[in-house]
C-alpha atoms as a PDB file:
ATOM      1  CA  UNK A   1     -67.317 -18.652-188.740  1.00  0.00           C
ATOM      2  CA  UNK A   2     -68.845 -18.026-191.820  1.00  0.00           C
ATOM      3  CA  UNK A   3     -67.958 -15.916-194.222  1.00  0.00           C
ATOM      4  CA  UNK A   4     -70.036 -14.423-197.268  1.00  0.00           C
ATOM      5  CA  UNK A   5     -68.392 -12.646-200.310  1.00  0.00           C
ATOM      6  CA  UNK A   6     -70.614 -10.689-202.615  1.00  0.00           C
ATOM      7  CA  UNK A   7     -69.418 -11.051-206.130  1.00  0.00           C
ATOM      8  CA  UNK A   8     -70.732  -7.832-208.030  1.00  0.00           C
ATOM      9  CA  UNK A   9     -71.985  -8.739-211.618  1.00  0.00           C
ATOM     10  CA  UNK A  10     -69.595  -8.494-214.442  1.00  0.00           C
ATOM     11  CA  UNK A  11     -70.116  -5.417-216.155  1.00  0.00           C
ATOM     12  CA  UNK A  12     -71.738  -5.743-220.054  1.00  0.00           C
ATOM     13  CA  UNK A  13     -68.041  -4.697-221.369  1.00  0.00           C
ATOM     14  CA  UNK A  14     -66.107  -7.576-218.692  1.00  0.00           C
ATOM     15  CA  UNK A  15     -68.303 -10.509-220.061  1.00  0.00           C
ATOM     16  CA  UNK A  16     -67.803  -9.379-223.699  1.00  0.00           C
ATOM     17  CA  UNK A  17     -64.065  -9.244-223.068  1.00  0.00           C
ATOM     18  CA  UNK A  18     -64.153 -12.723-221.143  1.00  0.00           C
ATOM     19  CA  UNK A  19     -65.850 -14.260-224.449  1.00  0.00           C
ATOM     20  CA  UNK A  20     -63.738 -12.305-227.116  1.00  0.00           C
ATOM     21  CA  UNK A  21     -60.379 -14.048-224.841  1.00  0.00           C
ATOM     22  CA  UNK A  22     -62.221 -17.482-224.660  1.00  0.00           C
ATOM     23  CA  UNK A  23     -63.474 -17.379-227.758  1.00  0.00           C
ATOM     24  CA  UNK A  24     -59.787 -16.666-229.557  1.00  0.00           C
ATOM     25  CA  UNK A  25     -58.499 -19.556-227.267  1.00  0.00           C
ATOM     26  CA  UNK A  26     -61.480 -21.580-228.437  1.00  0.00           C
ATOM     27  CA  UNK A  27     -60.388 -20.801-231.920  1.00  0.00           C
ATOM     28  CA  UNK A  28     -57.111 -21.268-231.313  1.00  0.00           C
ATOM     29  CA  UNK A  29     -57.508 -25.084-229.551  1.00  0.00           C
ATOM     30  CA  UNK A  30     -59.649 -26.157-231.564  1.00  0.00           C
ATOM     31  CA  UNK A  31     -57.514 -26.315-234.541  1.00  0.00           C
ATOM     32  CA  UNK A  32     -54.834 -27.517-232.559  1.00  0.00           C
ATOM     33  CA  UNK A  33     -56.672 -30.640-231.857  1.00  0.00           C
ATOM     34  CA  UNK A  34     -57.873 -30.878-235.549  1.00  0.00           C
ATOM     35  CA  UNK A  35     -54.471 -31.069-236.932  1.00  0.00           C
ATOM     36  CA  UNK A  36     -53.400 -33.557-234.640  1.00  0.00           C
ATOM     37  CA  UNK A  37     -56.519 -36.060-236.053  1.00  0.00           C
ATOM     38  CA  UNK A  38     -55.244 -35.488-239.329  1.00  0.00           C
ATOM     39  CA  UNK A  39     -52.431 -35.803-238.508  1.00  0.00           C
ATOM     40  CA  UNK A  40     -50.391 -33.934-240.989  1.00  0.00           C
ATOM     41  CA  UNK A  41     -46.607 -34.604-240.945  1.00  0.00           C
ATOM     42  CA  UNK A  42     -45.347 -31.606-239.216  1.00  0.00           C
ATOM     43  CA  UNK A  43     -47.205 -32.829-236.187  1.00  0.00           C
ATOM     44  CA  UNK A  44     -45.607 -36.365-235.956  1.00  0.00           C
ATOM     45  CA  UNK A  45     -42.113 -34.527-236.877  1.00  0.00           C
ATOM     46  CA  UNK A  46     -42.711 -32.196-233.920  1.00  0.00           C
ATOM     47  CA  UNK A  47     -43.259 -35.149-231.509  1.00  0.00           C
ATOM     48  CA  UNK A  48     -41.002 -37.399-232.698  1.00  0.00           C
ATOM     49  CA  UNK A  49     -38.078 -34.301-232.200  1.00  0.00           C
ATOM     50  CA  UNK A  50     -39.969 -33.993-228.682  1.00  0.00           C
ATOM     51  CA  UNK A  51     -39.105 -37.587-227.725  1.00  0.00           C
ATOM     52  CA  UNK A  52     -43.003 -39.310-227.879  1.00  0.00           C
ATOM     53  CA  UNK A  53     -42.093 -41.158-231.416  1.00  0.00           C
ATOM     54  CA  UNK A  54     -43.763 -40.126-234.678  1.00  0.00           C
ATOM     55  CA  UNK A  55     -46.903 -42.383-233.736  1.00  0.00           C
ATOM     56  CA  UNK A  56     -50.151 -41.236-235.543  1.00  0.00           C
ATOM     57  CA  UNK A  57     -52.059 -42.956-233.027  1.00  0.00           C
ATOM     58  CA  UNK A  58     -50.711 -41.060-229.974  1.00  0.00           C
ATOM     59  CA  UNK A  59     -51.136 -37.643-232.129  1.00  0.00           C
ATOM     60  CA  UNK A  60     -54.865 -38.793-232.732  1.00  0.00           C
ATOM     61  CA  UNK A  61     -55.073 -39.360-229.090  1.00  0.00           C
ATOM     62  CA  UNK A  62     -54.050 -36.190-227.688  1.00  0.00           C
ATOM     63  CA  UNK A  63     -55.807 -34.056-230.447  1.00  0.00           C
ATOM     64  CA  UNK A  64     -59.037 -35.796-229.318  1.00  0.00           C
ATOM     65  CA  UNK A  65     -58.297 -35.158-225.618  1.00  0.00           C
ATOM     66  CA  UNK A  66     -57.603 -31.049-227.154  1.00  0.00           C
ATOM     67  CA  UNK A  67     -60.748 -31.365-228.467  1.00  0.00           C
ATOM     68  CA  UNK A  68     -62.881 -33.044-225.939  1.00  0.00           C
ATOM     69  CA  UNK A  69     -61.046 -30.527-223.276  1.00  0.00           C
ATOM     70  CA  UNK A  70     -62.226 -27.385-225.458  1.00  0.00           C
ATOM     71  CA  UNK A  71     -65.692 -28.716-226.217  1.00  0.00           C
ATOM     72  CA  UNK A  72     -66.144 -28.735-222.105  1.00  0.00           C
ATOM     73  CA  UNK A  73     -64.398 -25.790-221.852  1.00  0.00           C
ATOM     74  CA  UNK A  74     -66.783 -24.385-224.608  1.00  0.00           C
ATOM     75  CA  UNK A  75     -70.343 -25.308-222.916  1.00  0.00           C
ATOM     76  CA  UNK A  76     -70.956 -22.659-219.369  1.00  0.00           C
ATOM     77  CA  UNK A  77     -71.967 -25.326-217.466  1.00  0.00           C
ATOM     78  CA  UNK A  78     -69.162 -27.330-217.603  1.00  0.00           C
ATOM     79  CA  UNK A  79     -66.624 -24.486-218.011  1.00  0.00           C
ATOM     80  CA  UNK A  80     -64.825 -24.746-214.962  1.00  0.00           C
ATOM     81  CA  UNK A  81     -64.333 -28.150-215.673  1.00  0.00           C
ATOM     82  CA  UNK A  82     -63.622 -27.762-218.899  1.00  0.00           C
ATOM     83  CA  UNK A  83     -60.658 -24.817-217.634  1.00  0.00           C
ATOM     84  CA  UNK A  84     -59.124 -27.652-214.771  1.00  0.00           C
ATOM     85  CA  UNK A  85     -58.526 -30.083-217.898  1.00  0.00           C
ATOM     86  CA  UNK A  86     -56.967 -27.529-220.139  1.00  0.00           C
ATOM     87  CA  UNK A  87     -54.555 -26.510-217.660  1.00  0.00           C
ATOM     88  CA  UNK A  88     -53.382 -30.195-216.734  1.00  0.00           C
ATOM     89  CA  UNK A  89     -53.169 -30.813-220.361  1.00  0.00           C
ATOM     90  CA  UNK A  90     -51.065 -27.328-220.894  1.00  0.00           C
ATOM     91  CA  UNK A  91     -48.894 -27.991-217.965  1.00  0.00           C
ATOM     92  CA  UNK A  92     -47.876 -31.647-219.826  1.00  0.00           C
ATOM     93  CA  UNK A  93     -47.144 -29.376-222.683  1.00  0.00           C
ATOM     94  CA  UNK A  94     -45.036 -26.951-220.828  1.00  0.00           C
ATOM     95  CA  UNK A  95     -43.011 -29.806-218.904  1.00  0.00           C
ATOM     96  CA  UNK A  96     -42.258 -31.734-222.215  1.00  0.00           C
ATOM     97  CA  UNK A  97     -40.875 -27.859-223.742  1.00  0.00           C
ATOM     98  CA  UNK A  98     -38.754 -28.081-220.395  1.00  0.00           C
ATOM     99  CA  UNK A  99     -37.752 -31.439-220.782  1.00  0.00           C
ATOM    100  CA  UNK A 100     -36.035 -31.054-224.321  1.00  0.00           C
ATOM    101  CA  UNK A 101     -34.761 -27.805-223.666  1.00  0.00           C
ATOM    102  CA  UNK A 102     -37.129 -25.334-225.715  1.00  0.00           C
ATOM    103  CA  UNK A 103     -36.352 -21.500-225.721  1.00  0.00           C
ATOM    104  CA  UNK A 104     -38.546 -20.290-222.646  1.00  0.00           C
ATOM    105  CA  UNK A 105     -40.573 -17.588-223.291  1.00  0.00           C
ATOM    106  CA  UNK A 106     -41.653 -18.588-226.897  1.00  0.00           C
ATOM    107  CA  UNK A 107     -42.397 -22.377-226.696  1.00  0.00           C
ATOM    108  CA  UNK A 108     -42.024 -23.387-222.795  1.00  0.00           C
ATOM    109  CA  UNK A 109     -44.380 -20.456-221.167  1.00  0.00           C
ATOM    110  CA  UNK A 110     -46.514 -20.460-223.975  1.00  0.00           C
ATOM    111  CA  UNK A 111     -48.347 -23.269-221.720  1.00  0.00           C
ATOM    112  CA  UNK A 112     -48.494 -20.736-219.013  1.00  0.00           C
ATOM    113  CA  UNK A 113     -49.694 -17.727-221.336  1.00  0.00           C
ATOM    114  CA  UNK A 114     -52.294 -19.951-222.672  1.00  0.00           C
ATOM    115  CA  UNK A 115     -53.523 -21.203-220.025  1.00  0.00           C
ATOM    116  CA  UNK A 116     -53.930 -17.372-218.242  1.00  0.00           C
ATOM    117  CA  UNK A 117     -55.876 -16.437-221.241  1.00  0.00           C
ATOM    118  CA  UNK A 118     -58.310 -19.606-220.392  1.00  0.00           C
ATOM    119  CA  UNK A 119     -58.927 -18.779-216.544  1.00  0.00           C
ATOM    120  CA  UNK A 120     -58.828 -15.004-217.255  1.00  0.00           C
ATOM    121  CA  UNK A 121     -61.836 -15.197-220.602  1.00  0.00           C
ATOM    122  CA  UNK A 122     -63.831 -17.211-217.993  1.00  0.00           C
ATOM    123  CA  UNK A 123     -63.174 -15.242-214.835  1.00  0.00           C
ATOM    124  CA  UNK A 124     -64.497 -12.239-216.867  1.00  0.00           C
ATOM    125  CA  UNK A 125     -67.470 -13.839-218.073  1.00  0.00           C
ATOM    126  CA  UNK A 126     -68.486 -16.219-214.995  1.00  0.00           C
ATOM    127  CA  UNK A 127     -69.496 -14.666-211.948  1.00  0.00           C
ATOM    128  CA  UNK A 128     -69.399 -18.196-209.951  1.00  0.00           C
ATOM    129  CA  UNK A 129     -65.305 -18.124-210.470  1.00  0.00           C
ATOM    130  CA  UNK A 130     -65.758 -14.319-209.797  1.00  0.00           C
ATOM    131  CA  UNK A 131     -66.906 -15.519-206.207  1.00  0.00           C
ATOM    132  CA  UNK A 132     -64.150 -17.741-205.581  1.00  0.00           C
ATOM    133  CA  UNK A 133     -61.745 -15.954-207.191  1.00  0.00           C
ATOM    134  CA  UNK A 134     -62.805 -12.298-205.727  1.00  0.00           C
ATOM    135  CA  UNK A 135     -60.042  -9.266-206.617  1.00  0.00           C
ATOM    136  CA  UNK A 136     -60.929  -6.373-203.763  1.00  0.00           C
ATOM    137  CA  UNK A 137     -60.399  -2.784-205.073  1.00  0.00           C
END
């Protein structure tokens, strides 16, 4: 049985909307993953209290995975993929905030609220995730 789902285009106000919300998390990631290829000393204090170790190297690492993640996330043709890796690497981020015991809805979901804001900026501006993702009225 097949089954065909017509996705209606995103309106002119939905794709502005979808790059304004990708665009702040973007922003947002981006300098994220630049301060962890510095990296200054409140980043290896933060992991070293989060049980990875004050290594520069590992804070390197990860802020080039941020950034490599974002870039993908960044370009529409690799956007989806780009969205998949971003919400691995946020899940690590919100298991390790579980793991030590962080207060929930400020650190631990903040994971979870970024990573909505990434699938919901490209849901409003890609009408391929709009057909597999369809909302009826």
């Amino acid at each position: 049985m097949t089954v065909i789902a017509e996705t209606l285009p995103a309106s002119r106000s939905a794709r502005w909307a979808g790059r304004i919300l990708s665009g702040l998390v973007i922003v947002f990631l981006m300098i994220d993953g630049a301060i962890k290829l510095v990296p200054w000393p409140i980043v290896t204090e933060t992991m070293d209290r989060m049980g990875y170790g004050s290594s520069e190297t590992l804070a390197r690492s990860l802020g080039l995975i941020t950034i490599v993640c974002t870039v993908l996330y960044s370009i529409p043709p690799t956007s989806i993929l780009g969205a998949i890796l971003l919400t691995g690497y946020l899940g690590g981020a919100m298991a390790s905030h579980v793991r030590i015991g962080s207060p929930l809805f400020t650190h631990t979901l903040f994971g979870l609220y970024l990573g909505l804001m990434v699938w919901g900026g490209l849901w409003l501006r890609d009408n391929n995730l709009r057909g597999l993702i369809p909302f009826r009225r």
